[in-house]
Protein backbone atom coordinates (compact mmCIF):
# COMPACT_ATOMS: atom_id res chain seq x y z
CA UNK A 1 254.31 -30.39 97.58
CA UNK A 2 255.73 -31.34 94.34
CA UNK A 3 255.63 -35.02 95.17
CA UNK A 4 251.55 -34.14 96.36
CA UNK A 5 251.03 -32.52 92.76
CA UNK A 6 252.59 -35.55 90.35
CA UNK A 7 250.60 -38.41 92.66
CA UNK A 8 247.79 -36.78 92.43
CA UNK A 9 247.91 -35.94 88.56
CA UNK A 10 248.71 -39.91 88.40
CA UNK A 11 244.98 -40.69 89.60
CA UNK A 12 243.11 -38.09 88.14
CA UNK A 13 244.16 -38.16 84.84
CA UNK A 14 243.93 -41.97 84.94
CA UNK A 15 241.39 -43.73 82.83
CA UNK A 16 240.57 -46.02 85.75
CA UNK A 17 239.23 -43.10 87.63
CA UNK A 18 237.31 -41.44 84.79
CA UNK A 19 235.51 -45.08 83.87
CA UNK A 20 234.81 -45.53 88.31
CA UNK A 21 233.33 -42.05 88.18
CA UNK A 22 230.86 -43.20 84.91
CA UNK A 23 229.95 -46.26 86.79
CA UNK A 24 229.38 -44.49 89.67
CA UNK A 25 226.67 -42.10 87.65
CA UNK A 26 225.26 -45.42 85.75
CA UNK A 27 224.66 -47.03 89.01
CA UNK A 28 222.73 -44.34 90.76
CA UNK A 29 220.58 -43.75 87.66
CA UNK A 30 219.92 -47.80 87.76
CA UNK A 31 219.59 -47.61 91.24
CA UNK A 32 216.36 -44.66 90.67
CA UNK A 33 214.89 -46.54 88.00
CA UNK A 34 214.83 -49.58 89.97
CA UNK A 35 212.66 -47.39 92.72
CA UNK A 36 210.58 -46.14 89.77
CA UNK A 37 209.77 -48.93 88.32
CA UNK A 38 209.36 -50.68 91.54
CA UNK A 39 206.32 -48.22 92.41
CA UNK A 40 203.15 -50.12 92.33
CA UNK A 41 205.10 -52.89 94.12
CA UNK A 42 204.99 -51.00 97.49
CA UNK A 43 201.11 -50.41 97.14
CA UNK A 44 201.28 -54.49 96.30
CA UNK A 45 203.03 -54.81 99.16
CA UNK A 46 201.34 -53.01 101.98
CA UNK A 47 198.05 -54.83 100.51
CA UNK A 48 199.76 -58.16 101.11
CA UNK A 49 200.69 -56.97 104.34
CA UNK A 50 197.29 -55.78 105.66
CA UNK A 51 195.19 -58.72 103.88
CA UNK A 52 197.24 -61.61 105.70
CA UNK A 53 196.10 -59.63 108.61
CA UNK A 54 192.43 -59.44 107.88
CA UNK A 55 192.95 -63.14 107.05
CA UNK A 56 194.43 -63.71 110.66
CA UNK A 57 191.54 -62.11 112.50
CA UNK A 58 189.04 -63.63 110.11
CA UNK A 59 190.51 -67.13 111.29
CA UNK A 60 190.48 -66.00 115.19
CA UNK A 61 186.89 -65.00 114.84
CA UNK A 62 185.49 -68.14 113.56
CA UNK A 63 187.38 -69.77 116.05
CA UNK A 64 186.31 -67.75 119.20
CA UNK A 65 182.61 -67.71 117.60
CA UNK A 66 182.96 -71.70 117.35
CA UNK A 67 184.08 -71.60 120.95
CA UNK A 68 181.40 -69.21 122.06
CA UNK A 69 178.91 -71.59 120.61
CA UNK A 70 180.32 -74.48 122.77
CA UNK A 71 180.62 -72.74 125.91
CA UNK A 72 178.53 -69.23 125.67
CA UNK A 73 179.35 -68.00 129.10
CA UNK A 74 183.09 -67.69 128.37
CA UNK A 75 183.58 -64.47 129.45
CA UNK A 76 187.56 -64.56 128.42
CA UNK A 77 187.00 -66.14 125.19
CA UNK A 78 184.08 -63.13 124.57
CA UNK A 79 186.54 -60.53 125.44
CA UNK A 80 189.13 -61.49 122.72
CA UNK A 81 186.68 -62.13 120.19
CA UNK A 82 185.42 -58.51 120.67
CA UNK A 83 188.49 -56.87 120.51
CA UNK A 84 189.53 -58.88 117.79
CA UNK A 85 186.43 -57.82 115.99
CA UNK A 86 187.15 -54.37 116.63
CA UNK A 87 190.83 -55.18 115.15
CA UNK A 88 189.05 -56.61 111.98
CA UNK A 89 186.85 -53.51 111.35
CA UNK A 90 190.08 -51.21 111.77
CA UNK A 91 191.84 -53.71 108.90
CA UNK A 92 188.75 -52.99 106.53
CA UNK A 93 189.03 -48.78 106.97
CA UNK A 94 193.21 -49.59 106.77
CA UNK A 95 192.65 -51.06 103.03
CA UNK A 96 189.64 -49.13 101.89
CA UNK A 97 192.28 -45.67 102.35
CA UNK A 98 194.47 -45.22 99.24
CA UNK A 99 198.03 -44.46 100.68
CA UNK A 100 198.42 -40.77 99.71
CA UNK A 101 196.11 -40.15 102.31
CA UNK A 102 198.74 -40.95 104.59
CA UNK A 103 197.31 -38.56 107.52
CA UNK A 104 193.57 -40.33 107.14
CA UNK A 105 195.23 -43.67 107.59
CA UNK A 106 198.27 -43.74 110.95
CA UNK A 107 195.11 -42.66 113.36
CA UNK A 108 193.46 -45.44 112.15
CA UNK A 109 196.64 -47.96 112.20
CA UNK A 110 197.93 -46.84 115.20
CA UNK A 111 194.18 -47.58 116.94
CA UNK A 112 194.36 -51.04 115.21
CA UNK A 113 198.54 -51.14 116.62
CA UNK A 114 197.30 -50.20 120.06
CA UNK A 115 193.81 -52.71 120.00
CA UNK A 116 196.34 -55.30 119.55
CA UNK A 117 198.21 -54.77 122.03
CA UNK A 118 195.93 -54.65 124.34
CA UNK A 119 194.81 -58.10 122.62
CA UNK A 120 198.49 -59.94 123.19
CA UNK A 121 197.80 -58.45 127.24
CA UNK A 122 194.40 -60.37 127.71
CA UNK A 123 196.15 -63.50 126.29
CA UNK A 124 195.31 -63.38 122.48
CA UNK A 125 197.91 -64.85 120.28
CA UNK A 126 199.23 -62.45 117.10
CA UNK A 127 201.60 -62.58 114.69
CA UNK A 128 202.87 -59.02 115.25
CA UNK A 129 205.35 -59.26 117.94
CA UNK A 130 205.18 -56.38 120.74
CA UNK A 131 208.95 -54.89 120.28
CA UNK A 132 207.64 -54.08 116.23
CA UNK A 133 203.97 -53.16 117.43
CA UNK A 134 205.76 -50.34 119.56
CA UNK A 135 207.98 -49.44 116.47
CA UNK A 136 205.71 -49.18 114.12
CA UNK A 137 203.25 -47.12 116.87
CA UNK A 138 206.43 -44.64 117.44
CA UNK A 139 207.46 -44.52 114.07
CA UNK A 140 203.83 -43.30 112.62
CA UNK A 141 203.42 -40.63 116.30
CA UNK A 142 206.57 -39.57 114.46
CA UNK A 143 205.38 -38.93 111.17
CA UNK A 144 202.18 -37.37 112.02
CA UNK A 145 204.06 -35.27 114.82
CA UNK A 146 206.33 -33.85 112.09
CA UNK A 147 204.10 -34.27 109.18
CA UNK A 148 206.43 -35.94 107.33
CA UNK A 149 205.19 -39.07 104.86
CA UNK A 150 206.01 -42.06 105.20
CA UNK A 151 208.36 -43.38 102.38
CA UNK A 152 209.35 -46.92 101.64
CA UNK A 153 212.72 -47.78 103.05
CA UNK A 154 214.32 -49.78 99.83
CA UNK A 155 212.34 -48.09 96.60
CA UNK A 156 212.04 -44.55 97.84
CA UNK A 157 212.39 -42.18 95.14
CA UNK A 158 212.16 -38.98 97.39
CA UNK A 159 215.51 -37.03 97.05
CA UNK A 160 216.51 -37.06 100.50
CA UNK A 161 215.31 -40.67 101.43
CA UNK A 162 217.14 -41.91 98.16
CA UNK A 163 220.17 -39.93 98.65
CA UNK A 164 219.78 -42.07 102.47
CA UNK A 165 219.37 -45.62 99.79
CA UNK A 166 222.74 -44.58 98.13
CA UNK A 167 224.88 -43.30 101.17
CA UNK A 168 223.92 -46.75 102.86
CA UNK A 169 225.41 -48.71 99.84
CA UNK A 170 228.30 -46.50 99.70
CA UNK A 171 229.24 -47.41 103.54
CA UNK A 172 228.27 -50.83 103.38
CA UNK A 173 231.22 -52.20 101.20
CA UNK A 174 230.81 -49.51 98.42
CA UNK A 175 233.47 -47.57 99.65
CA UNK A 176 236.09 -49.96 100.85
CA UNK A 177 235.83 -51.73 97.02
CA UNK A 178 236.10 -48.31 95.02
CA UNK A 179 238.69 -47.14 97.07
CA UNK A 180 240.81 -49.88 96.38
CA UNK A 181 239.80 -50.24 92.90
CA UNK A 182 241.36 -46.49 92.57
CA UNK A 183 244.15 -46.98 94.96
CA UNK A 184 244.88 -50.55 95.58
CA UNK A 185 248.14 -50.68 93.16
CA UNK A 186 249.32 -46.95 93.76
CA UNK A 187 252.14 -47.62 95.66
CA UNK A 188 252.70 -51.32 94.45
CA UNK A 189 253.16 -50.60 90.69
CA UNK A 190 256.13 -48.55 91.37
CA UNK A 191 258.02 -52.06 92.58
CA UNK A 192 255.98 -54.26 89.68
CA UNK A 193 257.78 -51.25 87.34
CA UNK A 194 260.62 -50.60 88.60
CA UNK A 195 259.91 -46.74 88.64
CA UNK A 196 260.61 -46.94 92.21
CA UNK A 197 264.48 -47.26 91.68
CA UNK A 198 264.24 -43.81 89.89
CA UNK A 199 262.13 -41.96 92.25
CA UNK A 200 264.88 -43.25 94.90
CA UNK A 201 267.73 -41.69 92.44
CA UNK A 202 265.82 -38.16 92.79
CA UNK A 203 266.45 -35.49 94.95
CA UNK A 204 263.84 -36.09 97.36
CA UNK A 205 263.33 -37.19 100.46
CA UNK A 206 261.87 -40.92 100.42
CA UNK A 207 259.16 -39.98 103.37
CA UNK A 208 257.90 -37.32 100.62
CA UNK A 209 256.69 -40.01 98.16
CA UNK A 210 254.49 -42.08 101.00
CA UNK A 211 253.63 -38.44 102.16
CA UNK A 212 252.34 -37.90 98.36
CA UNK A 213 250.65 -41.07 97.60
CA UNK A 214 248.55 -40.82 101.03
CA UNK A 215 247.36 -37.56 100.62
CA UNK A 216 246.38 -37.81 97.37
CA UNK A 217 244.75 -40.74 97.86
CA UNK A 218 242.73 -39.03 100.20
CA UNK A 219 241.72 -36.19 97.71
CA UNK A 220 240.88 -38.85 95.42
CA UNK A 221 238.57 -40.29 98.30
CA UNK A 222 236.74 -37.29 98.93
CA UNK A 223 236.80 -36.45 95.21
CA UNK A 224 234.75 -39.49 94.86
CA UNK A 225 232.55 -38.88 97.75
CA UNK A 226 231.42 -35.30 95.89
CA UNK A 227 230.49 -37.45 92.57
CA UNK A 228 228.61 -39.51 94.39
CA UNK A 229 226.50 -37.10 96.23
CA UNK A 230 226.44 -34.65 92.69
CA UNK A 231 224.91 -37.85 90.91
CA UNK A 232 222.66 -38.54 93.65
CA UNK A 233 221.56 -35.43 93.83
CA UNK A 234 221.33 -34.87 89.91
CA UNK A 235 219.17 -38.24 89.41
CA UNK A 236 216.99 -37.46 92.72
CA UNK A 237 215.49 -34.50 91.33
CA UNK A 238 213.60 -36.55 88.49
CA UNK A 239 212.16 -37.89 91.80
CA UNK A 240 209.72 -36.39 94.61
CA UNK A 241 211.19 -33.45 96.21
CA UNK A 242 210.60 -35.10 100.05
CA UNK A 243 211.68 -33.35 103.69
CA UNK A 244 215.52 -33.50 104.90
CA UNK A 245 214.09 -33.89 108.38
CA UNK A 246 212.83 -37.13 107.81
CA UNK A 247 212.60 -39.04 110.85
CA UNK A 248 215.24 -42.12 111.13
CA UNK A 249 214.66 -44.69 113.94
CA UNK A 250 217.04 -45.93 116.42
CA UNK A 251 217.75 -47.99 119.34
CA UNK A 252 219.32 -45.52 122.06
CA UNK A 253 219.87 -47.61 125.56
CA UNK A 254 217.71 -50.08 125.22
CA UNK A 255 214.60 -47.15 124.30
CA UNK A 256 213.06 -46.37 120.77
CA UNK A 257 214.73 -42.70 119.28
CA UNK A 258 215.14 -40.67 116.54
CA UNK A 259 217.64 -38.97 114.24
CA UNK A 260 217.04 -36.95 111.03
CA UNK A 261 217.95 -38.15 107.57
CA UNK A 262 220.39 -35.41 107.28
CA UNK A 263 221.81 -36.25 110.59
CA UNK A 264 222.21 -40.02 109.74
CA UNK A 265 223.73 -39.36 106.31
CA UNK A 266 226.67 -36.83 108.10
CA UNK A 267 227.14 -39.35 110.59
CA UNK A 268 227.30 -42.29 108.19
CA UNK A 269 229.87 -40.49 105.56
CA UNK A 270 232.46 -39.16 108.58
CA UNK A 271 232.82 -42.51 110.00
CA UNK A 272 232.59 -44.07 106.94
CA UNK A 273 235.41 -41.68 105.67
CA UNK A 274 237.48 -42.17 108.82
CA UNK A 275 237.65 -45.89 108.36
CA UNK A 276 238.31 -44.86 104.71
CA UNK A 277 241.72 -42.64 105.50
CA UNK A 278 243.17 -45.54 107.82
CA UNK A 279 242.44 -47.81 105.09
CA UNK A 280 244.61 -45.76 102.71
CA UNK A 281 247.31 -45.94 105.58
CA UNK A 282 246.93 -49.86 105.52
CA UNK A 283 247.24 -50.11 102.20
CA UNK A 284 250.67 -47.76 102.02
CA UNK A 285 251.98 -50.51 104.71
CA UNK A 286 251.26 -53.58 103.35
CA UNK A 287 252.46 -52.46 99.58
CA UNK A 288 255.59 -51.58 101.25
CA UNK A 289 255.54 -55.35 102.61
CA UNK A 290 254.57 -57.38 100.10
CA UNK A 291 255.25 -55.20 96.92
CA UNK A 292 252.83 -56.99 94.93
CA UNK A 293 249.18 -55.54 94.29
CA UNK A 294 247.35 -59.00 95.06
CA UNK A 295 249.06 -59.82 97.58
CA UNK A 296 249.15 -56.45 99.55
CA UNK A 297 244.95 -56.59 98.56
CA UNK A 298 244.95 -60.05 100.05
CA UNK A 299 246.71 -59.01 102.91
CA UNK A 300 244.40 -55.90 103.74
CA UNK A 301 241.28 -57.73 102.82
CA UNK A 302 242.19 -60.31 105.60
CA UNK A 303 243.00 -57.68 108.04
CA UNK A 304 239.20 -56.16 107.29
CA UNK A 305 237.60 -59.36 107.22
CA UNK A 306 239.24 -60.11 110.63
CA UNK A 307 238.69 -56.70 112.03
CA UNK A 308 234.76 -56.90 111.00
CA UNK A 309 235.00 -60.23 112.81
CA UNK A 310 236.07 -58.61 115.96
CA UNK A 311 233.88 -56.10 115.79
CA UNK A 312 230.45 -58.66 115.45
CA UNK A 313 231.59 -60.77 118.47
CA UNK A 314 232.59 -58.51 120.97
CA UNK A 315 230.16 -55.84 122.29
CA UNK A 316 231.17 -54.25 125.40
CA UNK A 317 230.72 -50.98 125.87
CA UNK A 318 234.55 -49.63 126.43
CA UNK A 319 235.50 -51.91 123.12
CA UNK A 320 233.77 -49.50 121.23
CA UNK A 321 236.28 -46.71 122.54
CA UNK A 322 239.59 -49.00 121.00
CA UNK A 323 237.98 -51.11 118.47
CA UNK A 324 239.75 -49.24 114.60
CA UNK A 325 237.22 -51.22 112.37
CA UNK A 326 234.05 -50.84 114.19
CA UNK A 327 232.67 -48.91 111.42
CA UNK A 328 233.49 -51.02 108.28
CA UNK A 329 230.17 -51.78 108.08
CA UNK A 330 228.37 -48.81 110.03
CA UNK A 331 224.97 -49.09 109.72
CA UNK A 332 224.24 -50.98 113.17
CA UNK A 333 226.75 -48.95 114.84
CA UNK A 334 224.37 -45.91 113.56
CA UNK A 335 220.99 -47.62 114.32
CA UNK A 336 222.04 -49.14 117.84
CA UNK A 337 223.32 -47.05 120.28
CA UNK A 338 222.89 -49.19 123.49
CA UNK A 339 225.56 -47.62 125.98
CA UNK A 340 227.55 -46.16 123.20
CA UNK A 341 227.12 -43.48 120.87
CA UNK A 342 228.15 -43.06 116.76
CA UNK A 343 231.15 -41.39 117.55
CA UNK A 344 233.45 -43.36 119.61
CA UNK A 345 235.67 -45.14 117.22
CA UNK A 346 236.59 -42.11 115.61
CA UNK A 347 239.64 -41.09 117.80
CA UNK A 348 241.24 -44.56 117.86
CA UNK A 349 240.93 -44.82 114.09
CA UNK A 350 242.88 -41.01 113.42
CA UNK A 351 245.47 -42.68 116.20
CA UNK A 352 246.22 -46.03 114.52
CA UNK A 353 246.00 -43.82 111.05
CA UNK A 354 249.02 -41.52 112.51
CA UNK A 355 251.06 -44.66 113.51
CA UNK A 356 250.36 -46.55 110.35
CA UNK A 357 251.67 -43.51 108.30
CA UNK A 358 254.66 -43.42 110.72
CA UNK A 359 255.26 -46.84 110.07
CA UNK A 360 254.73 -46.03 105.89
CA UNK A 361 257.57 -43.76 106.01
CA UNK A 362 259.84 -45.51 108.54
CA UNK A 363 259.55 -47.90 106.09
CA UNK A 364 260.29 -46.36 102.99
CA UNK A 365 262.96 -44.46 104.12
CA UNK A 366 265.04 -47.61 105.23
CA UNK A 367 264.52 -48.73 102.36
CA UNK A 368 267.29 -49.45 99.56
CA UNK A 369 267.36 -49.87 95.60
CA UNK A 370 267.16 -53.27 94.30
C-alpha cells in the first residue's frame, strides 16, 4: 500500500500530468468552437447535397423528354420520367423547408428516399446507392419515431452528441497516446536514474513496486478519463442541451439497428479502458526488457501496430473471442456487429492483462542490482 501511495504521488504531483490535463481542457474547448463556428457550414452543406440532386433529375428529365419526343409510345421510358418528375417536385419542397423544421421535412425526404427506390427497381439509374437509401430511410423512421433531431455527425454542438465527437477521439488513438505520454517512462526512468538500485536496497518486496506502478497507473487512467468527460461536459453546456437517447446506427448481422448515444459512449469507454489496463501491463514488461523509455515505446508501439494489423485482416467470428487488440481502434467493432457482439474481446484482454502482470513481477523479482 505504501509502494501504491508514493507511485501514485509521483504522477499526480507531476507537471507532465497537470500540463496533459490543460491540454486536455484546451482541446475540447477548440474542439466546440470548431462546431460553432462550423454552423452555417452544415446548412451549406445539406444545400449542396440536395441541389446536385435537383441537378441530377433535372438532367434525367430532359433526357427522357428528348427520348419521349423520338419515340412517344415508350411506355418504359414514360414511367421513369414520371417518377422522376415526382422525385424532382419532392427536391423543390426538400430545399424550400428551413432545417429546424426537421419534422415538416423526413415525411417529405423519406417519400423522395422511397420514389427512388422504386425508380432504381424499374431500371432508372441514381447516384444514391440502395444500401444508403435504406439507411438514410431507417435512420429518419428513427428520428421521427423517437422525436429526436437530427444532428450533424462531425460539428454537433448538442451536449450529448458532442460528448459522442470527443469519446470517439479519445478511443481512436487519443487514449493509447496520453496514456503513454503520462506513463510511458514510469517504470523506465528508475533504470535511466539509477533510483532503481535503491528501491532494491529497501525493505520491500520487489513484486510491490510493479504492483505500485500498475495500479497507479491505472488511477491515473481513469483519473484522466473523469477530466475528460468534466471538460466535455463543462464546454457542452455553452451548447444545445440535446436528448441522451439519441439514436446511433449499426450493422447487427448483416440488418440495419440501433443503439443509444449513452449506450455507445459506455460501450466505447469500457473497451476502450480494457485495452487501456493491458496496455499499462505491456508497458511494465517491455520497460523491464529494454530499460530504456524509447525503446520500450518502440517496442509496444510495434506490438499495437501489429496487433491492429491482425485485427483488420482477419474477421472470423470465433477470432473475435481471442483476438487482445481488437479494440485499439473500436469504433467498427461498435458499429458492426455481424455475428459478433461489442463485448467479446473483453475476457481475453483481463486474461492476457493477468499474465502480463505475472510476467512484470516474475520479472522484477529475479532481478539483481547493477
Amino acid at each position: 500500500m505504501m509502494q501504491f501511495a508514493f507511485e501514485l504521488r509521483k504522477v499526480i504531483f507531476s507537471k507532465k500530468l497537470l500540463y496533459v490535463y490543460l491540454f486536455i481542457f484546451l482541446g475540447v474547448a477548440l474542439l466546440f468552437i470548431r462546431n460553432v463556428t462550423f454552423q452555417p457550414y452544415i446548412e451549406k452543406e445539406e444545400n449542396e447535397r440536395i441541389g446536385a440532386l435537383i441537378q441530377q433529375s433535372q438532367s434525367l428529365n430532359r433526357m427522357y423528354t428528348a427520348a419521349l419526343e423520338n419515340n412517344p409510345d415508350d411506355e418504359e421510358t414514360n414511367k421513369l420520367r414520371l417518377i422522376n418528375s415526382s422525385m424532382l417536385t419532392k427536391l423543390y419542397e426538400i430545399r424550400a423547408i428551413d432545417m429546424e423544421k426537421w419534422k415538416n421535412k423526413l415525411p417529405i425526404e423519406n417519400a423522395f428516399l422511397e420514389e427512388t427506390l422504386h425508380f432504381k427497381e424499374q431500371g432508372g439509374e441514381y447516384d444514391l446507392p440502395v444500401g444508403e437509401i435504406n439507411k438514410m430511410l431507417a435512420k429518419n423512421h428513427k428520428h421521427l419515431s423517437e422525436n429526436v433531431k437530427p444532428r450533424h455527425a462531425t460539428y454537433g454542438i448538442a451536449l450529448p452528441n458532442f460528448l459522442k465527437l470527443v469519446v470517439d477521439l479519445f478511443m481512436n488513438f487519443g487514449a493509447i497516446i496520453i496514456l503513454v505520454i503520462l506513463i510511458g517512462e514510469i517504470m523506465t526512468s528508475e533504470f535511466e536514474t539509477h533510483s532503481i538500485n535503491f528501491l532494491y536496497t529497501q525493505p520491500v518486496n520487489k513484486g510491490n513496486i510493479i504492483t505500485g506502478k500498475f495500479f497507479s497507473s491505472i488511477l491515473v487512467y481513469f483519473l484522466t478519463v473523469i477530466v475528460l468527460l468534466t471538460a466535455t461536459v463543462l464546454v457542452g453546456l455553452f451548447g444545445f442541451k440535446g436528448k441522451y437517447h439519441y439514436p446511433i446506427m449499426i450493422e447487427r448481422n448483416g440488418e440495419i439497428d440501433f443503439i443509444t448515444i449513452v449506450q455507445y459512449v459506455g460501450q466505447g469507454l469500457t473497451v476502450i479502458s480494457v485495452t487501456a489496463i493491458m496496455v499499462i501491463a505491456l508497458l511494465l514488461v517491455y520497460s523491464l526488457l529494454f530499460k530504456h523509455t524509447l525503446s520500450t515505446i518502440f517496442a509496444l508501439l510495434a506490438t499495437l501496430v501489429a496487433g491492429y494489423g491482425l485485427s483488420a485482416f482477419i474477421k472470423w467470428p470465433f477470432f473475435f473471442w481471442l483476438n487482445p487488440f481488437q479494440y485499439l481502434l473500436p469504433e467498427e467493432r461498435l458499429l458492426v456487429r455481424n455475428g459478433t457482439d461489442w463485448y467479446q474481446g473483453i475476457p481475453v484482454i483481463l486474461l492476457v492483462t493477468v499474465v502480463l502482470f505475472f510476467i512484470a513481477r516474475m520479472k522484477i523479482e529475479t532481478s539483481r542490482v547493477n
